[in-house]
C-alpha atoms as a PDB file:
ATOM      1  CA  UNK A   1      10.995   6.443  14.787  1.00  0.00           C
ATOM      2  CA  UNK A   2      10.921   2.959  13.190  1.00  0.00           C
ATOM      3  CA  UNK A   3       9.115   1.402  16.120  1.00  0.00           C
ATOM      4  CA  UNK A   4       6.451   4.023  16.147  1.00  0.00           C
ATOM      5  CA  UNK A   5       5.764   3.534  12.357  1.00  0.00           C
ATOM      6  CA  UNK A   6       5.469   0.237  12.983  1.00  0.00           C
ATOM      7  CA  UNK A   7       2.705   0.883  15.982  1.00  0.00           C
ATOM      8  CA  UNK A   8       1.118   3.255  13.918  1.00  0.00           C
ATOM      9  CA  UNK A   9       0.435   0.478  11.254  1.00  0.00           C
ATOM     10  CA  UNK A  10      -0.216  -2.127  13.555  1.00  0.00           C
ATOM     11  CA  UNK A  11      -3.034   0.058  15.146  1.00  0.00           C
ATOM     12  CA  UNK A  12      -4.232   0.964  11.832  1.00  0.00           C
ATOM     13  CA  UNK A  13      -4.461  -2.468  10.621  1.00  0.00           C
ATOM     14  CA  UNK A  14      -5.980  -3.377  13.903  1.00  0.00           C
ATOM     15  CA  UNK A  15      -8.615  -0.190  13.617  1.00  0.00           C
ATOM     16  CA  UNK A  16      -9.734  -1.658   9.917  1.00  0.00           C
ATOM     17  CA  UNK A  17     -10.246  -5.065  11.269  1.00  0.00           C
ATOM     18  CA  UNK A  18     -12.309  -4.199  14.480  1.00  0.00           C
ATOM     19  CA  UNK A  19     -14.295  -1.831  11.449  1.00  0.00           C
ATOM     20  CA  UNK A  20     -14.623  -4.384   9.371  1.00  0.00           C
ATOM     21  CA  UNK A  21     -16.331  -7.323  11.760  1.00  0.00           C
ATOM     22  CA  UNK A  22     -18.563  -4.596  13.702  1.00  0.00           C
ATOM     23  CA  UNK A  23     -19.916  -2.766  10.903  1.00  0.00           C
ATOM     24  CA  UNK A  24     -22.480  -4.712   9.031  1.00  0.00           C
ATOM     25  CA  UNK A  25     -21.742  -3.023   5.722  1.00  0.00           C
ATOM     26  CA  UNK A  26     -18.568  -5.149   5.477  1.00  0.00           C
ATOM     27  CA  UNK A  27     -18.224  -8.587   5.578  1.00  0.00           C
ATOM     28  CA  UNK A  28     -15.965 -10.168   8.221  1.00  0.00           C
ATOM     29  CA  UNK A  29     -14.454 -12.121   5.755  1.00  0.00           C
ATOM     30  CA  UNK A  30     -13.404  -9.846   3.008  1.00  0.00           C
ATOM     31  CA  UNK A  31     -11.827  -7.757   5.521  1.00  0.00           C
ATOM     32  CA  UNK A  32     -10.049 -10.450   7.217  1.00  0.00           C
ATOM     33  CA  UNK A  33      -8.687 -12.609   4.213  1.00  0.00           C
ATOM     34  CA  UNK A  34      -6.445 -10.236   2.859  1.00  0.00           C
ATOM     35  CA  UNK A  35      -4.450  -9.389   5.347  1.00  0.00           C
ATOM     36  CA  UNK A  36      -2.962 -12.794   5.273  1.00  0.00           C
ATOM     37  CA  UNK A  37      -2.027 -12.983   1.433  1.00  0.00           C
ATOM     38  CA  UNK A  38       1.465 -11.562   2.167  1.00  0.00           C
ATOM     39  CA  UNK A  39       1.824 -14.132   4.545  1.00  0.00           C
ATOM     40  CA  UNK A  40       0.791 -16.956   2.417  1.00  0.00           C
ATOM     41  CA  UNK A  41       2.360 -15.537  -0.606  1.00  0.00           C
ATOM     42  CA  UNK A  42       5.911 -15.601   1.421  1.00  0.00           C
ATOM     43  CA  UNK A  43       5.354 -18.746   3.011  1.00  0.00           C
ATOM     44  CA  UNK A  44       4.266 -20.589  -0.821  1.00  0.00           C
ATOM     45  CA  UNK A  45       7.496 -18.843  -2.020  1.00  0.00           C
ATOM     46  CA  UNK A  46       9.683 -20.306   0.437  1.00  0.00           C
ATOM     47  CA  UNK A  47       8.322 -23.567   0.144  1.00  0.00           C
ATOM     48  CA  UNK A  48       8.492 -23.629  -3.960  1.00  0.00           C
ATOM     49  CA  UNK A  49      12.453 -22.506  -2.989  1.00  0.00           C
ATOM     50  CA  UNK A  50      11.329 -18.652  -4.957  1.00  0.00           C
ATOM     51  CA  UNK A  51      12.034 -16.661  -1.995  1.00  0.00           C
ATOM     52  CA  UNK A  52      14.671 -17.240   1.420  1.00  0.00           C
ATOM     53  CA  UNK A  53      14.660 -14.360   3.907  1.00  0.00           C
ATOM     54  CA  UNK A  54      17.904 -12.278   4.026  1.00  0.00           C
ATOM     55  CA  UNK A  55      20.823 -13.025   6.405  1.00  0.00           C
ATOM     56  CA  UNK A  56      22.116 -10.077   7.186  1.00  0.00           C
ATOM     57  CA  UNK A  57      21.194  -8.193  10.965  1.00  0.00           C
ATOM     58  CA  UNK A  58      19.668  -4.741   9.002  1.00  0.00           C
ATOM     59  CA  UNK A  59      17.088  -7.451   7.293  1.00  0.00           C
ATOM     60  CA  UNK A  60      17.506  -5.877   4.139  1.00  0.00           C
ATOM     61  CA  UNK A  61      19.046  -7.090   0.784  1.00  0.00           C
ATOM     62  CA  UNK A  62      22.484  -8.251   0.917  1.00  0.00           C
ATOM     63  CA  UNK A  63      25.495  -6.240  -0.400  1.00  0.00           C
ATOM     64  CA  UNK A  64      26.476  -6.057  -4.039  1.00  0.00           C
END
C-alpha cells in the first residue's frame, strides 16, 4: 500500500511537470522550481547542523 502511494505521487508530480513545460499558459520555470525547495530546504538545514536524518530502520522519529 505504501509503495503504491508513493507511485501514485510520483506520477502525479510527474503529470504536473510534463503539464507545466507543454502547456504555454505555465511557465516551465515556475512549475519546475518548486519542487526542489524541500530538497534545498533539507539540504541548507543539514549543512547549518538544524536538521540530521533519523537513524532508526522505520525512518521515522526516534523513541521517547
Amino acid at each position: 500500500m505504501l509503495q503504491l502511494s508513493y507511485s501514485l505521487r510520483m506520477l502525479a508530480t510527474l503529470a504536473v511537470v510534463v503539464l507545466g513545460v507543454k502547456l504555454a499558459c505555465f511557465s516551465w520555470v515556475a512549475t519546475v522550481i518548486p519542487l526542489l525547495f524541500p530538497r534545498l530546504t533539507i539540504l541548507a538545514m543539514q549543512i547549518l547542523g538544524m536538521y540530521k536524518p533519523p537513524k532508526n530502520k522505520e525512518g521515522g522519529d526516534e523513541p521517547v
